[in-house]
C-alpha atoms as a PDB file:
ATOM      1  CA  UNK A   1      15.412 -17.933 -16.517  1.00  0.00           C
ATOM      2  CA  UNK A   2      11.811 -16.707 -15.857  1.00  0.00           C
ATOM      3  CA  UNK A   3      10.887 -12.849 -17.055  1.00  0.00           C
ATOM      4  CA  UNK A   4       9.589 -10.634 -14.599  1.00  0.00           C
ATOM      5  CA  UNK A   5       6.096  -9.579 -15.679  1.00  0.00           C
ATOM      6  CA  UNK A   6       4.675  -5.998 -14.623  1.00  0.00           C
ATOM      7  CA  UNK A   7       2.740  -7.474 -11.239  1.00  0.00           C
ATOM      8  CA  UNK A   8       6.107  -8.216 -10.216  1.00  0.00           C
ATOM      9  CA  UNK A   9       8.476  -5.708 -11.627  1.00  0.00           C
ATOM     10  CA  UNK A  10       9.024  -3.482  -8.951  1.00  0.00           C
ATOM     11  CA  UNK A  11       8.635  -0.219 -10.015  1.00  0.00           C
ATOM     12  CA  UNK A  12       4.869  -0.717 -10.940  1.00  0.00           C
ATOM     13  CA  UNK A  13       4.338  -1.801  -7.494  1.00  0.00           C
ATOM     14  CA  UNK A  14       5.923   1.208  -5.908  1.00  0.00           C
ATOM     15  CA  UNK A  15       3.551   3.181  -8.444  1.00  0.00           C
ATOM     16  CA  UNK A  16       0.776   1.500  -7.647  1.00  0.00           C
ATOM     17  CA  UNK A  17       1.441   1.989  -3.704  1.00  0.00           C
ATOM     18  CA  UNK A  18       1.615   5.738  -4.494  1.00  0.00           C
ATOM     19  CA  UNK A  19      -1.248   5.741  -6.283  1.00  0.00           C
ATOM     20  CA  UNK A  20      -3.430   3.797  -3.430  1.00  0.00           C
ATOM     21  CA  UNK A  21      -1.535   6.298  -1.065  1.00  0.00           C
ATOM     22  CA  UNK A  22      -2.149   9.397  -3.012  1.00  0.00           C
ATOM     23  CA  UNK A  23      -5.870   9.735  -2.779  1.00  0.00           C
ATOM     24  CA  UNK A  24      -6.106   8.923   0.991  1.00  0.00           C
ATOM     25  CA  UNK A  25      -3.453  11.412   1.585  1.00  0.00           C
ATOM     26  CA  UNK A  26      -5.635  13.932  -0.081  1.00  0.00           C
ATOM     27  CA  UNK A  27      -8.599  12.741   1.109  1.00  0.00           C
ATOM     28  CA  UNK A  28      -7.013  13.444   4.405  1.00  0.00           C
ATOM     29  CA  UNK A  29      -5.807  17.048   3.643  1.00  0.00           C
ATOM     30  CA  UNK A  30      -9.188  17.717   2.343  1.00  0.00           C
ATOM     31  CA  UNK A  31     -10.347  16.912   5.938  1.00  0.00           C
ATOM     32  CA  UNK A  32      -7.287  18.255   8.032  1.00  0.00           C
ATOM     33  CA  UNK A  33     -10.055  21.010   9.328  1.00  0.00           C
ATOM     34  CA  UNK A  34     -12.036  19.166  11.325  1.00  0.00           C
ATOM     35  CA  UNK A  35     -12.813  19.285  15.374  1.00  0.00           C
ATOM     36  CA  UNK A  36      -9.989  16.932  16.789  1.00  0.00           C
ATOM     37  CA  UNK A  37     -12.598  14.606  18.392  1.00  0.00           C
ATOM     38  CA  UNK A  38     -13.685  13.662  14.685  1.00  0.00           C
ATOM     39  CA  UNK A  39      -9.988  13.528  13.505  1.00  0.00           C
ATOM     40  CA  UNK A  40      -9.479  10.694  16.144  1.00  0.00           C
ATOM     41  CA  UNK A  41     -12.169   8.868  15.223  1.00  0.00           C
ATOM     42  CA  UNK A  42     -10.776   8.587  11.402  1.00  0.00           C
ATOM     43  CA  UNK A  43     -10.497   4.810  10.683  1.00  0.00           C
ATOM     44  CA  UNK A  44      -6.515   3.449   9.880  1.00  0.00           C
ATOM     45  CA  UNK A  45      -6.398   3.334   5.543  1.00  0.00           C
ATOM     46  CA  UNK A  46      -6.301   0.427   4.103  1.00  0.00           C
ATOM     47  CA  UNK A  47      -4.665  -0.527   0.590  1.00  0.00           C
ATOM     48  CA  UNK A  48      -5.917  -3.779  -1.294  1.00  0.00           C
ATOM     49  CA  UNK A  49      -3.152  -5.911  -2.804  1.00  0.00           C
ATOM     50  CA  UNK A  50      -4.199  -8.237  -5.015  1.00  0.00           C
ATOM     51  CA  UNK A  51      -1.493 -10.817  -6.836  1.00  0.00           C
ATOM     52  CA  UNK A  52      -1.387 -13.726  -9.108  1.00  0.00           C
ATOM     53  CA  UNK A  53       1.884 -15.368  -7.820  1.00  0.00           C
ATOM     54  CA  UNK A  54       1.734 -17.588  -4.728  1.00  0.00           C
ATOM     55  CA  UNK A  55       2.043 -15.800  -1.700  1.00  0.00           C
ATOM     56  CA  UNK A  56       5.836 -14.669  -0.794  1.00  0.00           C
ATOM     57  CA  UNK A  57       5.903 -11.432   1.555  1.00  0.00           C
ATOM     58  CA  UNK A  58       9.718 -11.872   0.520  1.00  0.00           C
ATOM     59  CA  UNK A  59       9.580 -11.140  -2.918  1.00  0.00           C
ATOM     60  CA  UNK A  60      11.354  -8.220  -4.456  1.00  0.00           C
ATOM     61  CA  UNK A  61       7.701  -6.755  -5.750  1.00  0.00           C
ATOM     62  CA  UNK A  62       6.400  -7.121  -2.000  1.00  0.00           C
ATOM     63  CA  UNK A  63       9.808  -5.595  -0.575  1.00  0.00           C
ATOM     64  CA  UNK A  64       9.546  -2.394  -2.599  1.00  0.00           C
ATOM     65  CA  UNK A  65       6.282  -2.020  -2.329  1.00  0.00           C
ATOM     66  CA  UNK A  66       7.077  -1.797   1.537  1.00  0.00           C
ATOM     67  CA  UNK A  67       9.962   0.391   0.966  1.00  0.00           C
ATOM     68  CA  UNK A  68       7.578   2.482  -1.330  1.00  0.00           C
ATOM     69  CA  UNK A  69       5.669   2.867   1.910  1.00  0.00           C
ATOM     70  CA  UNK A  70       7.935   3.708   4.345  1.00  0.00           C
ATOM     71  CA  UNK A  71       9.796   6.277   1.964  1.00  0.00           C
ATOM     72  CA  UNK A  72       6.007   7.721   2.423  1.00  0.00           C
ATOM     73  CA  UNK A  73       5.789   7.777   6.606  1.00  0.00           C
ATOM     74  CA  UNK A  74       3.784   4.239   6.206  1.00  0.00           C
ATOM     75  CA  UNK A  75       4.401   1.444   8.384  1.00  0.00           C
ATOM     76  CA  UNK A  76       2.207  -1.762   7.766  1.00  0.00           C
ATOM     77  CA  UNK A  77       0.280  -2.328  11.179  1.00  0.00           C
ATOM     78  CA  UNK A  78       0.898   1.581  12.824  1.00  0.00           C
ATOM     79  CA  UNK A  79      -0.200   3.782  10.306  1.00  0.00           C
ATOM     80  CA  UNK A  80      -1.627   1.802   7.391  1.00  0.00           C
ATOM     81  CA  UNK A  81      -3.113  -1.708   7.125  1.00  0.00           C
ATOM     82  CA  UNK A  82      -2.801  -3.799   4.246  1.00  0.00           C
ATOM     83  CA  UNK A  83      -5.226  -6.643   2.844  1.00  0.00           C
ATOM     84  CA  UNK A  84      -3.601  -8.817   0.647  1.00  0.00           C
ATOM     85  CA  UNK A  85      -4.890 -11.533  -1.516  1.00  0.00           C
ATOM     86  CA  UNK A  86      -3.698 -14.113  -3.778  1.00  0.00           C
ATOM     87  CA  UNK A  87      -4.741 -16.226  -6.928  1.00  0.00           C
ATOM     88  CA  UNK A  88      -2.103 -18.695  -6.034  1.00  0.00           C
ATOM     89  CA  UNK A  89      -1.356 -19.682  -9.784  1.00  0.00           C
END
């Protein structure tokens, strides 16, 4: 039976999602005053996800994490973009 290690335990990864969410999200309120013109020019944020398991958007880590996201408003590709890479062993 293989042990779950923190990359992979699930409720770091949520964490870690609302930590990379958190500051953007304030960044954003900081910024909520400005002309509407400028507001629509704000780029989509982007959260870095970096892993040292082989790539499985399946896994239970990566599944939370997304649930993390959309118990947020987040939806990968509509509101938020994701870059993920992997150190595939």
């Amino acid at each position: 039976m293989r042990t779950i290690g923190p990359a992979e335990d699930p409720a770091v990864v949520v964490a870690s999602a609302l930590v990379c969410v958190a500051f953007p999200l304030a960044a954003n309120q900081a910024g909520a005053d400005m002309s509407p013109s400028l507001a629509q020019q704000k780029a989509m944020p982007v959260i870095g996800s970096l892993s040292n398991n082989l790539p499985d958007l399946a896994s239970p880590g990566e599944v939370a994490f997304r649930q993390g996201l959309s118990e947020l408003g987040y939806v990968e590709g509509q509101n938020v973009a994701i870059e993920r890479r992997w150190a595939e062993g």
